[in-house]
C-alpha atoms as a PDB file:
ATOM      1  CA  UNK A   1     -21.925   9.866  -6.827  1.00  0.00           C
ATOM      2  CA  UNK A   2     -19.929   8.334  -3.994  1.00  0.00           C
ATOM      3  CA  UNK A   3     -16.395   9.182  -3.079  1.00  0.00           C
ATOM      4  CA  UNK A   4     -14.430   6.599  -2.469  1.00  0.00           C
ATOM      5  CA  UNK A   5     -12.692   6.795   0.732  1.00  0.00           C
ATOM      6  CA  UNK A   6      -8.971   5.353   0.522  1.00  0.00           C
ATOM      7  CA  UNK A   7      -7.876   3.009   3.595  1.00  0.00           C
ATOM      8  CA  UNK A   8      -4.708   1.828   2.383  1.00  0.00           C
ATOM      9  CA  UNK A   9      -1.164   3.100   3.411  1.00  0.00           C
ATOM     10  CA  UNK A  10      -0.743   2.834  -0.399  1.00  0.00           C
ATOM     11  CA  UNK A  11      -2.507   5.826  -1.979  1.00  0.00           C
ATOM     12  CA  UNK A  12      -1.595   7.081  -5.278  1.00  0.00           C
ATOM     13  CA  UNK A  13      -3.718   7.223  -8.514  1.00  0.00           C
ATOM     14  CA  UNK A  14      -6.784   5.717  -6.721  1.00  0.00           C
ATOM     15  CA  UNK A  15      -9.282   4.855  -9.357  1.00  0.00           C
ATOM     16  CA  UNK A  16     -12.209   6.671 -10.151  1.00  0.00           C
ATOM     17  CA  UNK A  17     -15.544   5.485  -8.559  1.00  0.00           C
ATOM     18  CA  UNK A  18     -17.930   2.839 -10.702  1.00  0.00           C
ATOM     19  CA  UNK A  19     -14.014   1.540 -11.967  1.00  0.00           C
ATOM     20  CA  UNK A  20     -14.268  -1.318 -10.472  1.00  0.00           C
ATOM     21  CA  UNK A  21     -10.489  -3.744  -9.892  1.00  0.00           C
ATOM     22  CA  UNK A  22      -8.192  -1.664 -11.446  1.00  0.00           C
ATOM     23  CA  UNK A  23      -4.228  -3.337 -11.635  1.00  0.00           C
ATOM     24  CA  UNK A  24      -1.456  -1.234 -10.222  1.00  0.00           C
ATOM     25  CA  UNK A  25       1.917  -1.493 -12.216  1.00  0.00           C
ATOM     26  CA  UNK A  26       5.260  -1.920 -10.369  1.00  0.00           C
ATOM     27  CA  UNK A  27       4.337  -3.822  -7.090  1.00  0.00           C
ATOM     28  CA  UNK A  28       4.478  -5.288  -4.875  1.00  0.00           C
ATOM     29  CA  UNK A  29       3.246  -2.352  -2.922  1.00  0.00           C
ATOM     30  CA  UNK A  30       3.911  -3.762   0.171  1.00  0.00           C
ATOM     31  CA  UNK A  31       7.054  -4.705   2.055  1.00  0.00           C
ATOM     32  CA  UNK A  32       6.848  -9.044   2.426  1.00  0.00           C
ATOM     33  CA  UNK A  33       8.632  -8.665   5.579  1.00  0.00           C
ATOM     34  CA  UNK A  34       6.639  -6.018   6.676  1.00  0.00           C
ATOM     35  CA  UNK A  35       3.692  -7.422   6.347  1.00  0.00           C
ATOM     36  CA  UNK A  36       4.721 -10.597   7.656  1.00  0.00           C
ATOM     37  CA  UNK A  37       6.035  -8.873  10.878  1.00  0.00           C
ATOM     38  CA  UNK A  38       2.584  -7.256  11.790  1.00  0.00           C
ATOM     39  CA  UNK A  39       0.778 -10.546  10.841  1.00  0.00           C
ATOM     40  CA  UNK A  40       3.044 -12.484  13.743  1.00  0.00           C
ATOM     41  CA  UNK A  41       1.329  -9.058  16.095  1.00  0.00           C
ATOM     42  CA  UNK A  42      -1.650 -10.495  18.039  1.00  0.00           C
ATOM     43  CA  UNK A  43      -4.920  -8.621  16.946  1.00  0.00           C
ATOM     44  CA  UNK A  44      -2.852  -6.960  13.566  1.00  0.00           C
ATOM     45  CA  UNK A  45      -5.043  -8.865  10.778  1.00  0.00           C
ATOM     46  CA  UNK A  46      -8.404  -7.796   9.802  1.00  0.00           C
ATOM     47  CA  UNK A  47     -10.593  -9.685   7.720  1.00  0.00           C
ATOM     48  CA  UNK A  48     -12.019  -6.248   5.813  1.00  0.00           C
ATOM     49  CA  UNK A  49     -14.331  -7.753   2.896  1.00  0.00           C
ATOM     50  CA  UNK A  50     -17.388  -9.779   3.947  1.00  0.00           C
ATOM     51  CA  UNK A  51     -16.249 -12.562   1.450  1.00  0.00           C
ATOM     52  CA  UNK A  52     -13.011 -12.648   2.753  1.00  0.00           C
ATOM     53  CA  UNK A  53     -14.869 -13.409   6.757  1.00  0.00           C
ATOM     54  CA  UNK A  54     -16.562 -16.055   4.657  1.00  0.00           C
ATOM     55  CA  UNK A  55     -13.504 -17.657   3.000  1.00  0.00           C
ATOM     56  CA  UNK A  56     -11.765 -17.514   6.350  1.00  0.00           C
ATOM     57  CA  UNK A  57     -14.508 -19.363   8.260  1.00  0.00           C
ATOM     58  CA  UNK A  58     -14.556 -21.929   5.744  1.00  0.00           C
ATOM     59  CA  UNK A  59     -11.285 -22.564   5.220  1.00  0.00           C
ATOM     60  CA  UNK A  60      -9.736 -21.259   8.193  1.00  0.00           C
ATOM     61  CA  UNK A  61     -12.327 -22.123  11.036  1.00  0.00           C
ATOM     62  CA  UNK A  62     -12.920 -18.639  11.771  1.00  0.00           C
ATOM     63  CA  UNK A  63      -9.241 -19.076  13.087  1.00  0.00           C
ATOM     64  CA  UNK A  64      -6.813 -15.444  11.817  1.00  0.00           C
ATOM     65  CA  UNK A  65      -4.154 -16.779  13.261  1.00  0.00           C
ATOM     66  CA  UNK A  66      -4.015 -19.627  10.845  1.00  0.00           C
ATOM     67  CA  UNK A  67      -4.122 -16.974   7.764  1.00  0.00           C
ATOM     68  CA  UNK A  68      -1.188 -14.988   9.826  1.00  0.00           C
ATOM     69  CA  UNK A  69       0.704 -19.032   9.414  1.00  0.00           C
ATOM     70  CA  UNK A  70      -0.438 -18.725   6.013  1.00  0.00           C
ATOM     71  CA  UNK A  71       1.419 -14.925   5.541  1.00  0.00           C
ATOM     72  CA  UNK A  72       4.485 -16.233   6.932  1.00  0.00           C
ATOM     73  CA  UNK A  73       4.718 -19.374   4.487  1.00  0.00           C
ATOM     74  CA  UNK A  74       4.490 -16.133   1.400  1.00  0.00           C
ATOM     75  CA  UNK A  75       7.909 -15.794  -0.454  1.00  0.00           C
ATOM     76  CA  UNK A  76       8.910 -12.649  -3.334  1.00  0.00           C
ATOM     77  CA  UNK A  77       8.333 -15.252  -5.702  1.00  0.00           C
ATOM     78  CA  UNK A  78       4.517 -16.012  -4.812  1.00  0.00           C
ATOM     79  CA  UNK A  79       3.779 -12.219  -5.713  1.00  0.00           C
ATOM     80  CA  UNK A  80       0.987 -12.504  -8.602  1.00  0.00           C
ATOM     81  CA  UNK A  81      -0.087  -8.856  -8.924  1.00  0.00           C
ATOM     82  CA  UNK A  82      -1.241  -5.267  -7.243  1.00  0.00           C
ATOM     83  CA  UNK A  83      -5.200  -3.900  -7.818  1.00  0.00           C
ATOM     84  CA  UNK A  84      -7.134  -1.616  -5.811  1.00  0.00           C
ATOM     85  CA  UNK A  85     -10.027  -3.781  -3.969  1.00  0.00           C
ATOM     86  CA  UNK A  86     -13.127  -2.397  -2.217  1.00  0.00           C
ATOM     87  CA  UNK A  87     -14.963  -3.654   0.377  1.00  0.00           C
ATOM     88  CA  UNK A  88     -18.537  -2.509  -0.139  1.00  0.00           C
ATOM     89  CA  UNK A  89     -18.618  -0.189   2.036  1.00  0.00           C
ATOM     90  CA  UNK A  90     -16.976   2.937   0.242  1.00  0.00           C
ATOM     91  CA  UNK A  91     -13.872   2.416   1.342  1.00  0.00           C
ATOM     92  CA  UNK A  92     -10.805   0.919  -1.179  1.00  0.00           C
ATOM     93  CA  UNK A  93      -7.477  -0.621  -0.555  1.00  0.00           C
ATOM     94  CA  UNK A  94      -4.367  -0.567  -2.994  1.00  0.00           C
ATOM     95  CA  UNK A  95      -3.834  -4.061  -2.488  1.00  0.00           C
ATOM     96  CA  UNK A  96      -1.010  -7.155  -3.523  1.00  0.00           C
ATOM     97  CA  UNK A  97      -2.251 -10.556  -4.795  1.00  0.00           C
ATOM     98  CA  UNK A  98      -0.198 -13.689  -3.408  1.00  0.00           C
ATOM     99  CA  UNK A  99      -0.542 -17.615  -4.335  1.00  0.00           C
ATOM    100  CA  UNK A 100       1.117 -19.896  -1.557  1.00  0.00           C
ATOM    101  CA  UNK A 101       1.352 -23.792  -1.367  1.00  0.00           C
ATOM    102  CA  UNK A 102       1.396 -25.498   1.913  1.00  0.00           C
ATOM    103  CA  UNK A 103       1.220 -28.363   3.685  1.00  0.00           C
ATOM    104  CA  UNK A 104      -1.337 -28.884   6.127  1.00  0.00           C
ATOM    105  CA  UNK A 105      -2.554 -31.901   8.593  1.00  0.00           C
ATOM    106  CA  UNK A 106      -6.019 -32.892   7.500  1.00  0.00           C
ATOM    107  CA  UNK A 107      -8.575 -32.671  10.547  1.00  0.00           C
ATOM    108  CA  UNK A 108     -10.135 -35.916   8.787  1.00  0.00           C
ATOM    109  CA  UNK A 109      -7.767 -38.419   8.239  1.00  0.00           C
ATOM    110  CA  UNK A 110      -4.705 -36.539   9.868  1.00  0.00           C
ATOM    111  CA  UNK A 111      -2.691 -37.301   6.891  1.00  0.00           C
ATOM    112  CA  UNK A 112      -0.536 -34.618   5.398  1.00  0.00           C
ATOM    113  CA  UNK A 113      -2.072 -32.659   2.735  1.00  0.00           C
ATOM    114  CA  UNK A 114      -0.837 -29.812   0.041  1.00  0.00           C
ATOM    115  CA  UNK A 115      -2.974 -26.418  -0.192  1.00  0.00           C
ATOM    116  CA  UNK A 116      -2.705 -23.670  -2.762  1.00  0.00           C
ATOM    117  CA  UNK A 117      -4.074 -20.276  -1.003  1.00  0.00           C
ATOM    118  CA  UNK A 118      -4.619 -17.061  -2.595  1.00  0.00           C
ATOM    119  CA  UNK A 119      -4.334 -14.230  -0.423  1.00  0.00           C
ATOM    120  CA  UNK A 120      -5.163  -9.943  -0.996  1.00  0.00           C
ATOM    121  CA  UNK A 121      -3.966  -7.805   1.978  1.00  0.00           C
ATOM    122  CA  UNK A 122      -3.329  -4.180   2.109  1.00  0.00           C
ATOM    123  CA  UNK A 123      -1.265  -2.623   4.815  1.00  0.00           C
ATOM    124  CA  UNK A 124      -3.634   0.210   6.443  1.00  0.00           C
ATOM    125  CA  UNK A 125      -3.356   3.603   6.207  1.00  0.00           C
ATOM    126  CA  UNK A 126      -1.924   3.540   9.752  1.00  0.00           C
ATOM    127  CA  UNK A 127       0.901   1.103   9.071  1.00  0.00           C
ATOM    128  CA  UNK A 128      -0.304  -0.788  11.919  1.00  0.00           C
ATOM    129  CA  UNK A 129      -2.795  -3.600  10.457  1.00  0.00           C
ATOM    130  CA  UNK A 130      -2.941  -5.618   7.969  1.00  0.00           C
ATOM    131  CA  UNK A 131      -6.428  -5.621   6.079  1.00  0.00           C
ATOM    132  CA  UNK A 132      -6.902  -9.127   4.379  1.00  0.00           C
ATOM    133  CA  UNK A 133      -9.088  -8.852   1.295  1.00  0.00           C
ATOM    134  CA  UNK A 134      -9.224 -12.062  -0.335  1.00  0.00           C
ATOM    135  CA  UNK A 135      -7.777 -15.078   1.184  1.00  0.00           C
ATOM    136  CA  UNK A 136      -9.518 -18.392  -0.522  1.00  0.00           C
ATOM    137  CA  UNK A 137      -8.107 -21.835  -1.800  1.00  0.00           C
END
């Protein structure tokens, strides 16, 4: 049996291992403004899942900077939910669900164009980075 190591600055009541998502009442967990601060910080987000690298070279180009734009678009109001989130790795993050609609400029036709984005961040266990978890259209 593996211990699961906890990477989140958000640690109570982590679940037990094999548990899977598990939802955490009474979030968000994380301060919006907070978070939004260290995602303007150069070098402050960290794509932590191997799906989330994947959703952020597809619909991202590989770019963080345009998920930080994406962070600071987030209002209260776009919280969904709180769930601890692992990363395959043994390590788990207590971690708040956002949905955000913006515009954007599409490359293609350079016409304006209006995305829904789901992101999952934790704040780390350092305060100093934000771990991105999920962050997908």
């Amino acid at each position: 049996m593996v211990k699961m190591f906890v990477v989140s600055e958000y640690s109570l009541n982590p679940p037990e291992d094999g548990q899977g998502r598990v939802k955490i009442a009474n979030g968000p967990l994380y301060d919006l403004a907070r978070v939004q601060q260290l995602a303007q910080a150069e070098r402050q987000l960290n794509a932590w899942t191997e799906k989330c690298r994947k959703d952020v070279r597809k619909w991202f180009d590989d770019d963080l900077e345009r998920v930080s734009d994406v962070i600071l678009a987030l209002r209260a109001g776009d919280y969904i939910d709180s769930e601890w989130c692992e990363n395959g790795k043994g390590a788990i993050a207590a971690c708040d669900a956002y949905r955000v609609s913006v515009t954007e400029i599409a490359p293609a036709t350079g016409k304006p164009v209006r995305m829904e984005y789901f992101l999952k961040f934790a704040v780390s266990k350092t305060g100093a980075l934000v771990l991105i978890v999920s962050c997908h259209a």
